[in-house]
N, C-alpha and C. Protein backbone atom coordinates (compact mmCIF):
# COMPACT_ATOMS: atom_id res chain seq x y z
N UNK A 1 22.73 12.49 -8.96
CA UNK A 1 21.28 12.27 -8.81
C UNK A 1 20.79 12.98 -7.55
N UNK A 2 19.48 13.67 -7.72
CA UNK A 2 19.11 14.48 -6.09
C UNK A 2 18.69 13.61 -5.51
N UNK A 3 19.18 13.43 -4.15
CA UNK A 3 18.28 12.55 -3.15
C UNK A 3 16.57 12.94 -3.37
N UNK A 4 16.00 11.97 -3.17
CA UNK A 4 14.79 11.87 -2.77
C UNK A 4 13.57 11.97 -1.98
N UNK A 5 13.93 13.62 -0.96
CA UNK A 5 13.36 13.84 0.17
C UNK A 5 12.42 12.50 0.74
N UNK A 6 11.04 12.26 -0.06
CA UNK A 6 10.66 10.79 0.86
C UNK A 6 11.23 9.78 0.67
N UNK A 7 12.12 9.24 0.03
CA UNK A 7 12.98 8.63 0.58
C UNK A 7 13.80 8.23 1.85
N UNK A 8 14.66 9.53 2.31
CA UNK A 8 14.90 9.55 3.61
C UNK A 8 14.43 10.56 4.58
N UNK A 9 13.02 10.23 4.85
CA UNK A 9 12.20 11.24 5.14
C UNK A 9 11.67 9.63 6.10
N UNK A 10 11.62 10.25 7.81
CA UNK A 10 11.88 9.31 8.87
C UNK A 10 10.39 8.85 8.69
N UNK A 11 9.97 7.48 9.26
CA UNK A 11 9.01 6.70 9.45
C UNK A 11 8.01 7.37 9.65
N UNK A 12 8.31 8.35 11.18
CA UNK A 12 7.27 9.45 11.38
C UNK A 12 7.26 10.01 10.80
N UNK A 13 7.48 10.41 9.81
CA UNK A 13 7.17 11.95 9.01
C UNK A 13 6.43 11.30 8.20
N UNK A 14 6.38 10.34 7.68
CA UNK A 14 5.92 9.84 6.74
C UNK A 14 4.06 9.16 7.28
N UNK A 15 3.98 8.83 8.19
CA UNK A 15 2.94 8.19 9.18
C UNK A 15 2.29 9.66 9.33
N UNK A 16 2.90 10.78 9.74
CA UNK A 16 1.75 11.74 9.99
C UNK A 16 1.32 12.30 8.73
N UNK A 17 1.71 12.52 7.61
CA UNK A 17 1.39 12.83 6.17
C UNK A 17 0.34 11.90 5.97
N UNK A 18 0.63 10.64 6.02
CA UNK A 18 -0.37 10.04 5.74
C UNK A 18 -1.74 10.28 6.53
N UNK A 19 -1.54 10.30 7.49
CA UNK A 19 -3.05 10.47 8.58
C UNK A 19 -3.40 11.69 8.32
N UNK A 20 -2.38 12.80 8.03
CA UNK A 20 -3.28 14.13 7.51
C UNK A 20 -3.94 14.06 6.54
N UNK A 21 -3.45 13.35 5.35
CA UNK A 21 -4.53 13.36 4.48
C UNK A 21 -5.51 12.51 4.13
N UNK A 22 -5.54 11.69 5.17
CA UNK A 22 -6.98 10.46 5.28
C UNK A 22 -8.08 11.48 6.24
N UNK A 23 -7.51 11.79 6.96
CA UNK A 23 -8.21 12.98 8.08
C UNK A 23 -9.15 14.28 7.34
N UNK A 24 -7.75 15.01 6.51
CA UNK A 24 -8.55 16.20 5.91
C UNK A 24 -9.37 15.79 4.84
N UNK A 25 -9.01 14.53 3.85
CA UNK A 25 -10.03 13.67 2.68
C UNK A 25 -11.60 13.51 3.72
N UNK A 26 -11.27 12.58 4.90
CA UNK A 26 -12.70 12.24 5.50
C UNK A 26 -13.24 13.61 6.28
N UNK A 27 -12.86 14.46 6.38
CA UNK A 27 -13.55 15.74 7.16
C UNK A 27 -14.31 16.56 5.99
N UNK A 28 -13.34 16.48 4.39
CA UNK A 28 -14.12 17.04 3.38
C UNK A 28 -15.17 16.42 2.79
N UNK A 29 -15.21 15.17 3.01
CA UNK A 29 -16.46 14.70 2.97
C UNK A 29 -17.34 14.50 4.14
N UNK A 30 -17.19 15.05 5.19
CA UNK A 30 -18.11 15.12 6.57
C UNK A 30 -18.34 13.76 6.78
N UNK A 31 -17.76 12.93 7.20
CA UNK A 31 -17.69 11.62 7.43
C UNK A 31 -16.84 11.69 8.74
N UNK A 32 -17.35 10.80 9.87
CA UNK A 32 -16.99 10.96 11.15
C UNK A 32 -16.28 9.40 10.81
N UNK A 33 -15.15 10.14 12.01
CA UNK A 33 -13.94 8.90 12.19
C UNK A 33 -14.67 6.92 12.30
N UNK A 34 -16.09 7.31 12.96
CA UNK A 34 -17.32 6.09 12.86
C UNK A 34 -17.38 5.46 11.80
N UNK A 35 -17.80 6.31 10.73
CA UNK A 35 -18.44 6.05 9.69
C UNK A 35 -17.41 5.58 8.41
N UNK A 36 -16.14 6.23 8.72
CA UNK A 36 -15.31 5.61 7.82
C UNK A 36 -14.96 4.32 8.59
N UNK A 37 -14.76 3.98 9.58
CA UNK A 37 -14.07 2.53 10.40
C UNK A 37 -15.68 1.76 9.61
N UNK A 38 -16.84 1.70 9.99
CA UNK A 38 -17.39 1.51 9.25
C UNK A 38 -17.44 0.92 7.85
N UNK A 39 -17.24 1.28 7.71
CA UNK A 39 -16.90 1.89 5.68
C UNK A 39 -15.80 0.35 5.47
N UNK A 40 -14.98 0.78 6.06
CA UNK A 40 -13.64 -0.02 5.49
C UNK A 40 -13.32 -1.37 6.56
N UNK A 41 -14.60 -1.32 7.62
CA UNK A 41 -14.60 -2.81 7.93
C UNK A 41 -13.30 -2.79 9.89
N UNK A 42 -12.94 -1.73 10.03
CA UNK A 42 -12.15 -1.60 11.25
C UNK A 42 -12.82 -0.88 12.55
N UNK A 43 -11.91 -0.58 13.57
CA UNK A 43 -12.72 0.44 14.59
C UNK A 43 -12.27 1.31 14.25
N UNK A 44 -13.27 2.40 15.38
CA UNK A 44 -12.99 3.82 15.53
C UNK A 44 -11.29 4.14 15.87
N UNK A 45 -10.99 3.50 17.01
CA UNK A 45 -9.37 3.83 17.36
C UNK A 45 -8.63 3.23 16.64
N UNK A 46 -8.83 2.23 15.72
CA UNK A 46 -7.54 2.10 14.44
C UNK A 46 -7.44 3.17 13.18
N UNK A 47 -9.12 4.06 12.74
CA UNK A 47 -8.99 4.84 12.47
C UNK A 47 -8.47 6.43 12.65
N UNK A 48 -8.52 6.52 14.00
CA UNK A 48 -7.90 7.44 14.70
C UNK A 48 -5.99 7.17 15.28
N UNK A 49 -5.62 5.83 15.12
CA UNK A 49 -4.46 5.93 15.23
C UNK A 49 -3.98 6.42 13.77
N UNK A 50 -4.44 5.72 12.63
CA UNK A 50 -4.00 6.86 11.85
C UNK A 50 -3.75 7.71 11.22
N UNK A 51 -4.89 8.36 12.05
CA UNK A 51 -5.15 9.66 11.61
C UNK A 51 -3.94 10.54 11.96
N UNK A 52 -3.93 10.15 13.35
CA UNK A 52 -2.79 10.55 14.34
C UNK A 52 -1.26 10.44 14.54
N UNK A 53 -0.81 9.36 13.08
CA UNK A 53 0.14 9.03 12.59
C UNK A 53 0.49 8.23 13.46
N UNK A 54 0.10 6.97 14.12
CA UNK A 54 0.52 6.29 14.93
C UNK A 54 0.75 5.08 14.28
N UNK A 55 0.22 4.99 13.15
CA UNK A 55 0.34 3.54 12.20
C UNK A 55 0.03 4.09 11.14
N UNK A 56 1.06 3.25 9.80
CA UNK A 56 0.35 3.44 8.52
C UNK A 56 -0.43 2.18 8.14
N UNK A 57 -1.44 2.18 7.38
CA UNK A 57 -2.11 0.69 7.23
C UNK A 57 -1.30 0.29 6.16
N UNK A 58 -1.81 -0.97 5.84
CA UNK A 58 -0.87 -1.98 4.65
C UNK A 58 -2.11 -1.32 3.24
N UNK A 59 -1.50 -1.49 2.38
CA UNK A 59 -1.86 -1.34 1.53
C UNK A 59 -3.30 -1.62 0.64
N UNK A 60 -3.97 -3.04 1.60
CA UNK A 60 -5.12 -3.64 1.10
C UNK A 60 -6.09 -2.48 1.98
N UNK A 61 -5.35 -2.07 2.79
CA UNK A 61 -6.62 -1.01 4.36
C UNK A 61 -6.23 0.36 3.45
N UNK A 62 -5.52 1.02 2.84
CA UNK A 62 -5.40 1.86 2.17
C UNK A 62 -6.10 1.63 0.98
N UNK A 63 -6.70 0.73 0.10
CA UNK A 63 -7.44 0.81 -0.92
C UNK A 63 -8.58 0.79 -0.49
N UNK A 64 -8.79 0.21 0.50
CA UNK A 64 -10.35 0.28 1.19
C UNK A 64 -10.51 1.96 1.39
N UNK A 65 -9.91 2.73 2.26
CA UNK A 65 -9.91 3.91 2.64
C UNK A 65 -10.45 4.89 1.12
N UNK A 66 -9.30 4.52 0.29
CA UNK A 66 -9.73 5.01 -0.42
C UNK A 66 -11.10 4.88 -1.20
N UNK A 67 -11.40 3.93 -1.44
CA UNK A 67 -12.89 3.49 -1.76
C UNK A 67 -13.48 4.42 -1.56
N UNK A 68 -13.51 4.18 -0.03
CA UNK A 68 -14.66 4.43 1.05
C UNK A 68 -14.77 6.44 0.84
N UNK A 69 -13.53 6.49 0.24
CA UNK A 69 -13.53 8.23 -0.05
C UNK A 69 -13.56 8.82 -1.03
N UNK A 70 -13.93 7.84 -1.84
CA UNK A 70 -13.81 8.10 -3.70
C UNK A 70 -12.79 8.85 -3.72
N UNK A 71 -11.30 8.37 -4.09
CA UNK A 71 -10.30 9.27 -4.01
C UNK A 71 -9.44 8.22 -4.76
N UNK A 72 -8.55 8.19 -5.15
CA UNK A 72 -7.07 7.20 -5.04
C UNK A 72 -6.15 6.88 -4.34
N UNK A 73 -5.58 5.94 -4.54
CA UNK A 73 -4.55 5.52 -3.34
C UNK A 73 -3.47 6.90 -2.91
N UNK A 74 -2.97 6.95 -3.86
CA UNK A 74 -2.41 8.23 -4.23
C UNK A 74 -2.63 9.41 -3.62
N UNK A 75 -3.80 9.64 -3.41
CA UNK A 75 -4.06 10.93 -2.71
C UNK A 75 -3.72 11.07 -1.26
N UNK A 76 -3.31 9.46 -0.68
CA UNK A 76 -2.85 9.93 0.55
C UNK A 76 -1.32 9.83 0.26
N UNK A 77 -0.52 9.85 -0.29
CA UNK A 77 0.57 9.75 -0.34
C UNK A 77 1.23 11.26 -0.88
N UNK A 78 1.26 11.39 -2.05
CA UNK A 78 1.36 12.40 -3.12
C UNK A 78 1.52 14.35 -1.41
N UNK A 79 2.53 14.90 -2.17
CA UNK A 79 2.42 16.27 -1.10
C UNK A 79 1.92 17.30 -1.77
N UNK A 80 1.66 18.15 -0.73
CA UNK A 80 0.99 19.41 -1.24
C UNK A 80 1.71 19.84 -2.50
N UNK A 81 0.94 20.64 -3.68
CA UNK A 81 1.80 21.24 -4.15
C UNK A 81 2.27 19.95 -5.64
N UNK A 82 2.08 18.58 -5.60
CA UNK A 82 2.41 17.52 -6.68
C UNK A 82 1.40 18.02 -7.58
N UNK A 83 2.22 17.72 -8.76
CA UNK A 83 1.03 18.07 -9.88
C UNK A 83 0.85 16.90 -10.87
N UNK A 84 -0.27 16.54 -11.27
CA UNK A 84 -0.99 15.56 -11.65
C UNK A 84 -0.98 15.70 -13.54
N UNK A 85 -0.68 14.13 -14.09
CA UNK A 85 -0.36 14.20 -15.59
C UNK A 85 -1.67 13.34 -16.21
N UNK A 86 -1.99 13.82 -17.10
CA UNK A 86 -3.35 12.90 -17.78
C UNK A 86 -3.22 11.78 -18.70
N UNK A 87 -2.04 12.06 -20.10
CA UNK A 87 -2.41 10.88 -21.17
C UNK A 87 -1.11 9.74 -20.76
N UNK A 88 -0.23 10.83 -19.93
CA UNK A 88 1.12 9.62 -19.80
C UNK A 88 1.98 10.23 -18.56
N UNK A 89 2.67 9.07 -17.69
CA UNK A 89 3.20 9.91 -16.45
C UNK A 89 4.73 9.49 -16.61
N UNK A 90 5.22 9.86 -16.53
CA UNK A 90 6.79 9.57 -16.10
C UNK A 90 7.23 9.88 -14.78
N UNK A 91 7.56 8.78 -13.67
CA UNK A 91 8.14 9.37 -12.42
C UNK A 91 9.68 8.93 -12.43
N UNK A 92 10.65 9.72 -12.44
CA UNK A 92 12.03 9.47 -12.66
C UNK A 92 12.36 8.68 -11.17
N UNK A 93 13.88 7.93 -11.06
CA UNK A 93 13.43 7.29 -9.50
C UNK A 93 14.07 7.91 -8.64
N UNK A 94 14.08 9.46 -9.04
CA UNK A 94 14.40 10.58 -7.71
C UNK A 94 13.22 11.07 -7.46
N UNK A 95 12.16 10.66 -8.21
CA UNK A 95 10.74 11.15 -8.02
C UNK A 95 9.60 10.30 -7.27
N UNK A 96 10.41 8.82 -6.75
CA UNK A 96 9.20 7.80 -6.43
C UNK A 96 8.75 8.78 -5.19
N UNK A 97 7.69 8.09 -4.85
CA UNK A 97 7.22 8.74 -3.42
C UNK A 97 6.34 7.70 -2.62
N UNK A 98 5.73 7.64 -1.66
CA UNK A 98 7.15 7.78 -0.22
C UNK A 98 7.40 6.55 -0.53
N UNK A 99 8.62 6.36 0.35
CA UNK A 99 8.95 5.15 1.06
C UNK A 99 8.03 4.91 2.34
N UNK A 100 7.43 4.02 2.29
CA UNK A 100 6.63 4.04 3.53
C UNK A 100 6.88 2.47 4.25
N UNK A 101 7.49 2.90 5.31
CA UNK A 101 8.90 1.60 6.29
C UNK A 101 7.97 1.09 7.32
N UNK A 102 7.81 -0.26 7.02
CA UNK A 102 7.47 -1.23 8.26
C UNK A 102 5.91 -0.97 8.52
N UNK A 103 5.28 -0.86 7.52
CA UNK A 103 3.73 -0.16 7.40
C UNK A 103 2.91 -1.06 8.40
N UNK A 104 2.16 -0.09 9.21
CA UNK A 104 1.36 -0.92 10.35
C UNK A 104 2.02 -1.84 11.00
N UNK A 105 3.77 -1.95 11.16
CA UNK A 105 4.62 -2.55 12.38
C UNK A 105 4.34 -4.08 11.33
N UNK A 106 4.36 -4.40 10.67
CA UNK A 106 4.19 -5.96 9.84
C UNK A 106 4.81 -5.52 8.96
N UNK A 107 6.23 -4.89 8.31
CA UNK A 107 7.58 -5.08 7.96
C UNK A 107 7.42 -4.88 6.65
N UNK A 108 6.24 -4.14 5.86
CA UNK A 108 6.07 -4.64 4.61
C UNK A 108 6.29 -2.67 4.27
N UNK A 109 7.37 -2.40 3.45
CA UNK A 109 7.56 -1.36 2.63
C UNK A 109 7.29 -1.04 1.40
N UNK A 110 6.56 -0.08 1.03
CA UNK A 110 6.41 0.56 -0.64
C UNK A 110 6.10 1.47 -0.75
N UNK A 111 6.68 1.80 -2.14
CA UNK A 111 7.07 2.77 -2.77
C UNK A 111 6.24 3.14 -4.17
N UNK A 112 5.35 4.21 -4.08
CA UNK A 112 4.47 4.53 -5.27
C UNK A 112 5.20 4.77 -6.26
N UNK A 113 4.86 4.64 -7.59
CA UNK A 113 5.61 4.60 -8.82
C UNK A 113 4.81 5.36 -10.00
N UNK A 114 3.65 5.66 -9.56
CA UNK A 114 2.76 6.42 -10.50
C UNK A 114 2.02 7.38 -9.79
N UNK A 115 2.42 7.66 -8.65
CA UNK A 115 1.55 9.23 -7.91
C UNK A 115 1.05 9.98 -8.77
N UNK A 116 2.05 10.44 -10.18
CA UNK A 116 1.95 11.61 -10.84
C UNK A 116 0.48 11.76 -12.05
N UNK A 117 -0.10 10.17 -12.19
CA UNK A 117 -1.08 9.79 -12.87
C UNK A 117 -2.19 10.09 -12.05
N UNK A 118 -3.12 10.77 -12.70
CA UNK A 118 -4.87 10.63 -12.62
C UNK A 118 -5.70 10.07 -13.09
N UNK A 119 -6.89 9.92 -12.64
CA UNK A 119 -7.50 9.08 -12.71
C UNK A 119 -7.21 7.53 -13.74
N UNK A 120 -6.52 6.71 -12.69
CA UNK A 120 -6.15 5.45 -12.71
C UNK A 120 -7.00 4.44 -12.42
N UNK A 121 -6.52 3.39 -13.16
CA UNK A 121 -7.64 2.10 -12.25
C UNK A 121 -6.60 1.00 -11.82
N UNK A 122 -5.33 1.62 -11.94
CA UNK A 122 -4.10 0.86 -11.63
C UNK A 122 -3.33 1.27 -9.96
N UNK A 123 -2.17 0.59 -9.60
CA UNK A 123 -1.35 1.66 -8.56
C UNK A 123 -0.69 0.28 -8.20
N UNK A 124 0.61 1.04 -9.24
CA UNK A 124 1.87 0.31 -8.98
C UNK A 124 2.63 0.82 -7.84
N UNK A 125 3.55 -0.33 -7.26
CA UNK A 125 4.51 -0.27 -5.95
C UNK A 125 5.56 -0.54 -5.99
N UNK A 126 7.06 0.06 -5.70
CA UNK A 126 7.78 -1.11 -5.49
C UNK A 126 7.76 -1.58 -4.08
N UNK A 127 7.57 -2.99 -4.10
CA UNK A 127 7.44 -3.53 -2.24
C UNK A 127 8.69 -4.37 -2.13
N UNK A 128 9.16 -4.39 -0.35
CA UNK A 128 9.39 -4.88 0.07
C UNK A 128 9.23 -5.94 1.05
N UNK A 129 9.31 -6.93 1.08
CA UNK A 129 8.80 -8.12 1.97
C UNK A 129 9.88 -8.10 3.31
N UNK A 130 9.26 -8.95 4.27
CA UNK A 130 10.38 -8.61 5.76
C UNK A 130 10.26 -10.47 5.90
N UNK A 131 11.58 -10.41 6.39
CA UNK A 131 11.49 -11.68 6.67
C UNK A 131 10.90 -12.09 7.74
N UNK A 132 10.39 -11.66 8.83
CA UNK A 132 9.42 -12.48 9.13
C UNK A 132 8.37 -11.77 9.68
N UNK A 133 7.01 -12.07 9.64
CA UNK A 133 5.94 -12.12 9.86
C UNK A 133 5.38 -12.22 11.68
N UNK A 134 5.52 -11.41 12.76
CA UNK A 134 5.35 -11.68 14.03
C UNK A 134 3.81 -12.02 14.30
N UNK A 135 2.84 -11.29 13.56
CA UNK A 135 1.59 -12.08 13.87
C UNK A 135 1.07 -12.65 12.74
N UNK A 136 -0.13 -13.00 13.15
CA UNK A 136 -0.75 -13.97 11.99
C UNK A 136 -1.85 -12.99 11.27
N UNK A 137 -1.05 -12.08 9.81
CA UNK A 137 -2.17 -11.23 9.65
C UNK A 137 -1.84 -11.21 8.38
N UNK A 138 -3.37 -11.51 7.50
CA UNK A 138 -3.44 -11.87 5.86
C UNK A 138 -3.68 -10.58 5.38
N UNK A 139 -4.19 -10.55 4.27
CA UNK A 139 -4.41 -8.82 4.08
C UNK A 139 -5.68 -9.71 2.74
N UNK A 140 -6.98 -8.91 2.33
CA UNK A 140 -7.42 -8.87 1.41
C UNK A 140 -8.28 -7.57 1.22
N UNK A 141 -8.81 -7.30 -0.31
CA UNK A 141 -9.58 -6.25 -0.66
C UNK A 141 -9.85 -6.47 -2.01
N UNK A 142 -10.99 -5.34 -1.80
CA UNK A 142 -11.23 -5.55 -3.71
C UNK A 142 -10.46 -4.96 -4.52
N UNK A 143 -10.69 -5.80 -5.78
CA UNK A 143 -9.81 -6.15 -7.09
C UNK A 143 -8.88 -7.17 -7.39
N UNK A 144 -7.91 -6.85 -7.95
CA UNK A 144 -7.11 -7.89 -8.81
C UNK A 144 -5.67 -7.38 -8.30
N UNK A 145 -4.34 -8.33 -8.24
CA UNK A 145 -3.33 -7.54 -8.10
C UNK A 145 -2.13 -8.82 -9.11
N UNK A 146 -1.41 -8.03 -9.81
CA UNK A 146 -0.34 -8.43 -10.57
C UNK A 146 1.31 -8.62 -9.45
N UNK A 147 1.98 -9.53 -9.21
CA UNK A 147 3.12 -9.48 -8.40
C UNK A 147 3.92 -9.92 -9.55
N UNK A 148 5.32 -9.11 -9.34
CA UNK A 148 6.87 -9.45 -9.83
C UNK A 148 7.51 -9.66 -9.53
N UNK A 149 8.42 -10.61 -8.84
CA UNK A 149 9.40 -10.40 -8.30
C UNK A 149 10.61 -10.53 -8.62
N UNK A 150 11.56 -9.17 -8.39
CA UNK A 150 12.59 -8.71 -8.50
C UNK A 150 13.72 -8.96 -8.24
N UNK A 151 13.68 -9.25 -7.06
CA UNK A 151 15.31 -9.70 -6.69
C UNK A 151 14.58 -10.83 -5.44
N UNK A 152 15.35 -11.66 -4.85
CA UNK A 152 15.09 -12.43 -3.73
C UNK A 152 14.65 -13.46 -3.99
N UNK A 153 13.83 -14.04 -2.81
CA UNK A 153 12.84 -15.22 -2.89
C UNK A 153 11.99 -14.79 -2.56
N UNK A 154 10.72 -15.42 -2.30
CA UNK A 154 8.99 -14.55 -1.38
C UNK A 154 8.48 -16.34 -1.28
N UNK A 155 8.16 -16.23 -0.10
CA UNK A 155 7.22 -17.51 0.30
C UNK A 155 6.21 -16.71 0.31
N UNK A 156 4.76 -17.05 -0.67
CA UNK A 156 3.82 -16.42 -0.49
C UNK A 156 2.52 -17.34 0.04
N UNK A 157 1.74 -16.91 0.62
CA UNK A 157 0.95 -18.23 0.68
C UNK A 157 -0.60 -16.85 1.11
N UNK A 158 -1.43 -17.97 0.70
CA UNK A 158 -3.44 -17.43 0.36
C UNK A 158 -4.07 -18.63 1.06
N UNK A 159 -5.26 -18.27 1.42
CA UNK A 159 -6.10 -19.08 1.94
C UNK A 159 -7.30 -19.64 1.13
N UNK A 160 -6.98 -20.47 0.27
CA UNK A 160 -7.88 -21.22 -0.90
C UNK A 160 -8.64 -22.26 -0.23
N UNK A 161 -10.10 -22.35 0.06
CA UNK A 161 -10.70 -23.22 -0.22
C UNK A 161 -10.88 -23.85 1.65
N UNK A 162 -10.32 -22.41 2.11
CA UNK A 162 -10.36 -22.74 3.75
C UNK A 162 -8.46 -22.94 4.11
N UNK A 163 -8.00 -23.60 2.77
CA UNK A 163 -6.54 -23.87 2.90
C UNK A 163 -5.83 -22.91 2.87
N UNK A 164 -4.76 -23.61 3.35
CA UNK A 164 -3.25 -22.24 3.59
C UNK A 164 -2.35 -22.71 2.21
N UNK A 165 -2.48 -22.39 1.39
CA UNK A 165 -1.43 -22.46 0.09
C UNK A 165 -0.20 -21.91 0.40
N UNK A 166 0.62 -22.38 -0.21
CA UNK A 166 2.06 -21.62 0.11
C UNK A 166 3.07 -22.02 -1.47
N UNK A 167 3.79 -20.87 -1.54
CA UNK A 167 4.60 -21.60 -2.96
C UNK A 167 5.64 -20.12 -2.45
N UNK A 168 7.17 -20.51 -3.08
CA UNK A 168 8.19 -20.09 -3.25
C UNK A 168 7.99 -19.49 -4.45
N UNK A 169 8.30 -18.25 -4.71
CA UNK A 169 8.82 -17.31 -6.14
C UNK A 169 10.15 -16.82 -6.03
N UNK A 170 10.49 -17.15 -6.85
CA UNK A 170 11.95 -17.31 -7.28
C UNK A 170 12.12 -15.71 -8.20
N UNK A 171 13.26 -15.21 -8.23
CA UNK A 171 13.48 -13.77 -8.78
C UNK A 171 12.73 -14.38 -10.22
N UNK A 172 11.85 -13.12 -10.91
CA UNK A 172 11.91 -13.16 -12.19
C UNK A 172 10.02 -13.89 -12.43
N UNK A 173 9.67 -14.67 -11.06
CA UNK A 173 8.27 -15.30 -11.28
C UNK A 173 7.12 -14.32 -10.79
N UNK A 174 6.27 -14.57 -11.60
CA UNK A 174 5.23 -13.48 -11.70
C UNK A 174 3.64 -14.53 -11.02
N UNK A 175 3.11 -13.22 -10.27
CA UNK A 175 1.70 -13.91 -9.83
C UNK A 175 0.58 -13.24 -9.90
N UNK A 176 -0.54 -13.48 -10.49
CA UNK A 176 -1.54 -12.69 -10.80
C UNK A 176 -2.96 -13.47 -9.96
N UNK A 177 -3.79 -12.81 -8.94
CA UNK A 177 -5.12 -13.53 -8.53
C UNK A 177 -5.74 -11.85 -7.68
N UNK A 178 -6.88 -12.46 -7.25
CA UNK A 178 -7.78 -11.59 -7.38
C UNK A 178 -7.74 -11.77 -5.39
N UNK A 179 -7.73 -9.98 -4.94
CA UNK A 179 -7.38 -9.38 -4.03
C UNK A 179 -7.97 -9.78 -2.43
N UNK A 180 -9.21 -10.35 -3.38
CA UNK A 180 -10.43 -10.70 -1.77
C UNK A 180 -9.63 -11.91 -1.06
N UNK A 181 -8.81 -12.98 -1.93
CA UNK A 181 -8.46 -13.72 -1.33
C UNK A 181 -7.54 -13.22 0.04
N UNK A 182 -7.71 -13.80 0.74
CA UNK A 182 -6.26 -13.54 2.21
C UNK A 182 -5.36 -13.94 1.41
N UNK A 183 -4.15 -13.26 1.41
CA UNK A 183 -2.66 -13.02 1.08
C UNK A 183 -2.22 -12.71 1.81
N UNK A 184 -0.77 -12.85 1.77
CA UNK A 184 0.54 -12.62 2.26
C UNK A 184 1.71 -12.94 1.55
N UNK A 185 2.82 -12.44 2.33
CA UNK A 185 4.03 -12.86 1.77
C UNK A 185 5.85 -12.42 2.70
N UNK A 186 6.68 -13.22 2.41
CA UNK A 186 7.33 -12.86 3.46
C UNK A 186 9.15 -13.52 2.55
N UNK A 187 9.69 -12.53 2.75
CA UNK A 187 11.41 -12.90 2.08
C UNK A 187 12.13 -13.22 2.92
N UNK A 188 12.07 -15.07 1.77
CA UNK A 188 13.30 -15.81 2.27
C UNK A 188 14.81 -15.45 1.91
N UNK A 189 15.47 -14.57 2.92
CA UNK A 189 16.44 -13.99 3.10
C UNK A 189 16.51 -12.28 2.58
N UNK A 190 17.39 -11.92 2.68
CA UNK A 190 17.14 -10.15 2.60
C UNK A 190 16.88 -9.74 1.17
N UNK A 191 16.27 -8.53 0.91
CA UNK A 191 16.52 -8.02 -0.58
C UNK A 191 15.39 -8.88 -1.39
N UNK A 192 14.45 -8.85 -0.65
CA UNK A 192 13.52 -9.72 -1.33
C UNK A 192 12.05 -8.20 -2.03
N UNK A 193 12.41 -8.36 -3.21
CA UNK A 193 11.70 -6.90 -3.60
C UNK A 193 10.41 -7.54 -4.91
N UNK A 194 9.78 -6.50 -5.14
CA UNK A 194 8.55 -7.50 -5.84
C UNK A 194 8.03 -5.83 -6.61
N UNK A 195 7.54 -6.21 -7.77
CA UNK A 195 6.75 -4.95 -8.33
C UNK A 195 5.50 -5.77 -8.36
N UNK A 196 4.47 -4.54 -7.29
CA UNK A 196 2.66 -4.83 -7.09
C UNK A 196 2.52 -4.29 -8.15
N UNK A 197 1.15 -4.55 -9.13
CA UNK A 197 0.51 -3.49 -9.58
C UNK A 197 -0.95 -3.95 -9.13
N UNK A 198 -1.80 -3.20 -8.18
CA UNK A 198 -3.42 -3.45 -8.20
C UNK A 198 -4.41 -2.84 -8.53
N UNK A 199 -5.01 -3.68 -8.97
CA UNK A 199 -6.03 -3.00 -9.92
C UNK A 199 -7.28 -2.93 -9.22
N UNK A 200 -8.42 -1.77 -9.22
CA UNK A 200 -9.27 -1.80 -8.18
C UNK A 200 -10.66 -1.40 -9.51
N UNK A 201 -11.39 -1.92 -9.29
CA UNK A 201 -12.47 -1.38 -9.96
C UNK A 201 -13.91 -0.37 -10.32
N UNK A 202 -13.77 0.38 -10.52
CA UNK A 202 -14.16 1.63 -10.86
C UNK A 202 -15.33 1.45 -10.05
């Protein structure tokens, strides 16, 4: 099997790819580093860290981005040169892309599984959960998101109703709710892996 260049393709390498192409996306639409922090609800210097590859955001700040750029998640990930499939995609799993490790320093890894698809209203992951959580930070955005989980445990817990919910998923239990809520999630013990799929609306 060929290794998987992003695969083992280092944290940084992977952090400045990403900020290049949130950077060159918001410059082609003449949108100042302002106006996107703006846009997606952050400051100017969290947008500029990563631009600058100093952080990758989590995944809910990456669908915002994208929004905010009429683009897909995808487009910041995907490298020069990927070529894009219309009625059906196949990514073999020497083909996932990137691995993206410890995203925004909160321990949470994934792995795109459909880069090779256009225009989607989907964007599957495989994620990883970290066992623990050092600050207190939920994640929400718009749409819907489907969870699987794969191998492990996941204490997941949402903020319903002002409340902190919390429930254990056990390998094999599936969770489906809608994105605005604050979420999280965190694996009880190692190897705790989950297939996202979120759905964002047109």
């Amino acid at each position: 099997m060929t290794a998987n260049p992003a695969a083992t393709a280092s944290a940084t390498d992977i952090e400045r790819h990403i900020g290049s192409r949130v950077a060159a996306l918001r410059g082609g639409r003449s949108l100042t580093q302002e106006q996107l922090a703006e846009a997606i609800g952050v400051t100017k210097g969290y947008v500029s860290k990563i631009e600058n590859g100093h952080i990758v955001p989590p995944i809910g700040t990456l669908v915002k981005i994208a929004h905010a750029l009429q683009v897909e998640v995808t487009e910041f990930l995907k490298a020069s040169g990927d070529g894009y499939e219309d009625a059906a995609s196949i990514v073999r799993v020497d083909e996932r892309q990137p691995a993206v490790r410890g995203a925004s320093a909160f321990g949470y890894d994934y792995i795109s599984l459909a880069h090779k698809k256009r225009h989607k209203h989907m964007e599957p992951f495989l994620f990883s959960f970290p066992t623990d959580i050092s600050t207190d930070v939920r994640f929400e955005h718009e749409g819907e998101e489907f969870l699987f989980i794969l191998s492990g445990r996941v204490e997941w817990e949402m903020i319903m109703d002002g409340e902190s919910k919390k429930w254990v998923l056990e390998t094999g239990d599936s969770l489906y709710f809608e994105s605005r809520i604050p979420h999280r999630g965190r694996g009880l013990g190692a190897n705790a892996k989950a297939l996202i799929v979120i759905y964002t609306p047109a």
